[in-house]
Structure formats: structure tokens, C-alpha cells
C-alpha atoms as a PDB file:
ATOM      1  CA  UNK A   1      -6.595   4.324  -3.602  1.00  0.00           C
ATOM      2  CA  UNK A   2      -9.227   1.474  -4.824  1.00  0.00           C
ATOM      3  CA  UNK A   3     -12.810   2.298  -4.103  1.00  0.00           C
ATOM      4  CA  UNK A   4     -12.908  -0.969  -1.720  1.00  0.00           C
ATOM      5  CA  UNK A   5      -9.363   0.078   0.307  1.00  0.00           C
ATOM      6  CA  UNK A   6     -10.568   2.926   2.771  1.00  0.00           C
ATOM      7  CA  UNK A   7     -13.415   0.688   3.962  1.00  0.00           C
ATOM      8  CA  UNK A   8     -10.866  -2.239   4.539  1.00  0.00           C
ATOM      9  CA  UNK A   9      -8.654   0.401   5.746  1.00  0.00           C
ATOM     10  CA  UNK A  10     -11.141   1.430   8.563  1.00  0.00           C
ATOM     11  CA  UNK A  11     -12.329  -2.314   9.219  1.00  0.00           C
ATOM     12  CA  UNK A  12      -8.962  -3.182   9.330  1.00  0.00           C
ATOM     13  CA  UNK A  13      -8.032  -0.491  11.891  1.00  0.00           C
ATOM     14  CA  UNK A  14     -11.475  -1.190  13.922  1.00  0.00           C
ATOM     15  CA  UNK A  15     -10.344  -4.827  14.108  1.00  0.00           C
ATOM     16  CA  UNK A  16      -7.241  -4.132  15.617  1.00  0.00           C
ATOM     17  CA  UNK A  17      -8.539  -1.126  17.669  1.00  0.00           C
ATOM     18  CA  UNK A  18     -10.872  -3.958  19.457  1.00  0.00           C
ATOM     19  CA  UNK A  19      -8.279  -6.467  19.794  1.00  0.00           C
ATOM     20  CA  UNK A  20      -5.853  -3.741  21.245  1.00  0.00           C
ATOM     21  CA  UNK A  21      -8.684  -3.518  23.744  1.00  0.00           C
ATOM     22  CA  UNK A  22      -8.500  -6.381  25.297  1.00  0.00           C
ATOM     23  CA  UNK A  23      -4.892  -8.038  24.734  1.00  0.00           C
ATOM     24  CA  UNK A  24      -1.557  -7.174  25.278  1.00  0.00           C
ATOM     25  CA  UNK A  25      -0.103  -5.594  21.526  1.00  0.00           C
ATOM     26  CA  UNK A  26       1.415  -8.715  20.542  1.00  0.00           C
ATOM     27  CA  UNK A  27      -1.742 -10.672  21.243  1.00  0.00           C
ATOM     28  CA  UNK A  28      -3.955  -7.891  19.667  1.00  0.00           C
ATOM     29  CA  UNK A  29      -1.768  -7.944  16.597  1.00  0.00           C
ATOM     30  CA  UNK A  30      -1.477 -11.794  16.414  1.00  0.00           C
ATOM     31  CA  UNK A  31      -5.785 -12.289  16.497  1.00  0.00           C
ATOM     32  CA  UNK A  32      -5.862  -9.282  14.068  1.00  0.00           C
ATOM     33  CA  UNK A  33      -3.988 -11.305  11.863  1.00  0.00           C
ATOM     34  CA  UNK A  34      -5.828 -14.152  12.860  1.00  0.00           C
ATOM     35  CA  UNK A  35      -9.153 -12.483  12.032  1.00  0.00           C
ATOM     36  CA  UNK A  36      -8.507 -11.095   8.801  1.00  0.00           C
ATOM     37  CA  UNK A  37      -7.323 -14.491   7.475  1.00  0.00           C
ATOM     38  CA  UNK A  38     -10.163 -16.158   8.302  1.00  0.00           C
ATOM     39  CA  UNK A  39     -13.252 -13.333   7.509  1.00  0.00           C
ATOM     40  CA  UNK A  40     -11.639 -11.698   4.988  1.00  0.00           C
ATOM     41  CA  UNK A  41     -11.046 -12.805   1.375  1.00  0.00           C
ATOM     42  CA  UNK A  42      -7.239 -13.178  -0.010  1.00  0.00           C
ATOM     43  CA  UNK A  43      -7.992 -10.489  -2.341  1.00  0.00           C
ATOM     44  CA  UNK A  44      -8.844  -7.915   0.568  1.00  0.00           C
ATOM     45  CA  UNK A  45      -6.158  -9.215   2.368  1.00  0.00           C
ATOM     46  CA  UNK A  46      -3.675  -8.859  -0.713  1.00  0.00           C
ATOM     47  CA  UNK A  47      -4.874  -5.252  -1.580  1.00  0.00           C
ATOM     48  CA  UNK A  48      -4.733  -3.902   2.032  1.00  0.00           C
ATOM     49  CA  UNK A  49      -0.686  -5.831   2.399  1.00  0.00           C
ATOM     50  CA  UNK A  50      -0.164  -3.918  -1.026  1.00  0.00           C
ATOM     51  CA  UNK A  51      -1.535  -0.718   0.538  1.00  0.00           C
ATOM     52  CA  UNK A  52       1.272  -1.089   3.756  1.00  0.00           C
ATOM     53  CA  UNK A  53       4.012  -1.384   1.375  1.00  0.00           C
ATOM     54  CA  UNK A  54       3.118   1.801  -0.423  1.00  0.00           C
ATOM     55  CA  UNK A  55       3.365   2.969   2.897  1.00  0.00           C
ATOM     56  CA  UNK A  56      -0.019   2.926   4.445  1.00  0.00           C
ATOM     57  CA  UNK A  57       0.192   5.255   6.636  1.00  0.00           C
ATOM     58  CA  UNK A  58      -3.637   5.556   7.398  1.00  0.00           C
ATOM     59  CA  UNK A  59      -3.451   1.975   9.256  1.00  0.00           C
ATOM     60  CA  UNK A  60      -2.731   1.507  12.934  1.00  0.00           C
ATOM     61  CA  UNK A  61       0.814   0.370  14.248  1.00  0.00           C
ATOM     62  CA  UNK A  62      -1.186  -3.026  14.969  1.00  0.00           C
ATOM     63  CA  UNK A  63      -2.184  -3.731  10.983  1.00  0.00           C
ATOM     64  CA  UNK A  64       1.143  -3.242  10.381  1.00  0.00           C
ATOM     65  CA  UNK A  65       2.243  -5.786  12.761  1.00  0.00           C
ATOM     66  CA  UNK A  66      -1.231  -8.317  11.575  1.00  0.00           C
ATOM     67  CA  UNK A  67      -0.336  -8.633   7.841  1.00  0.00           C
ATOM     68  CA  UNK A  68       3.630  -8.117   8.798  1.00  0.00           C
ATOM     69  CA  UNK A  69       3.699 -11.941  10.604  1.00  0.00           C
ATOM     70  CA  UNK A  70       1.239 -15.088   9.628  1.00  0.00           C
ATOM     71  CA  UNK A  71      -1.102 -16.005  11.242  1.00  0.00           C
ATOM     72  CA  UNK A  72      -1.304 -19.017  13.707  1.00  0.00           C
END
């Protein structure tokens, strides 16, 4: 794992853990998405996608979902 991944792994799953809050899952997981493509560089976004294909099991269901359809 890169040095930077477990910290966008937890902001990642923090992100969705609030929106999961608040909205139904497809909602949460839609503004995850949302979120991470607008606050978050496309080389965090590309290294944490990269992560989920290797499996990624240390994200939430709703990351999964985020990076798995684009965002709005």
C-alpha cells in the first residue's frame, strides 16, 4: 500500500459513512462520488480506483459503488 492510500482509504470511507447518514445508499454513493471528484485530486482519485481493483477490501460497500459509476 502507498504511504498516502490508508489516509484516502479512511477519508474515503468517512465520506461515504456521512453521506450514508443522511441519504438513501444510492444517494449516499452518488454525492460520495460527487465529493471526491470535486475535493479530491485525479491522482487520489486514480490511486484509491486502483486500490478497489486490487480488491480493496478495507473500503465500504458505498466507495465501491462512488468510484464504480461517474459522477453527475
Amino acid at each position: 500500500m502507498s504511504g498516502q492510500l490508508p489516509q484516502l482509504v479512511k477519508m474515503a470511507n468517512q465520506i461515504a459513512a456521512n453521506m450514508g447518514a443522511v441519504h438513501s445508499e444510492d444517494a449516499a454513493a452518488q454525492r460520495t462520488a460527487e465529493h471526491l471528484h470535486k475535493f479530491w485530486t485525479p491522482a487520489m482519485i486514480q490511486l484509491l480506483h486502483d486500490h478497489l481493483l486490487a480488491g480493496g477490501q478495507d473500503c465500504s460497500p458505498l466507495v465501491h459503488r462512488a468510484l464504480s459509476a461517474p459522477p453527475r
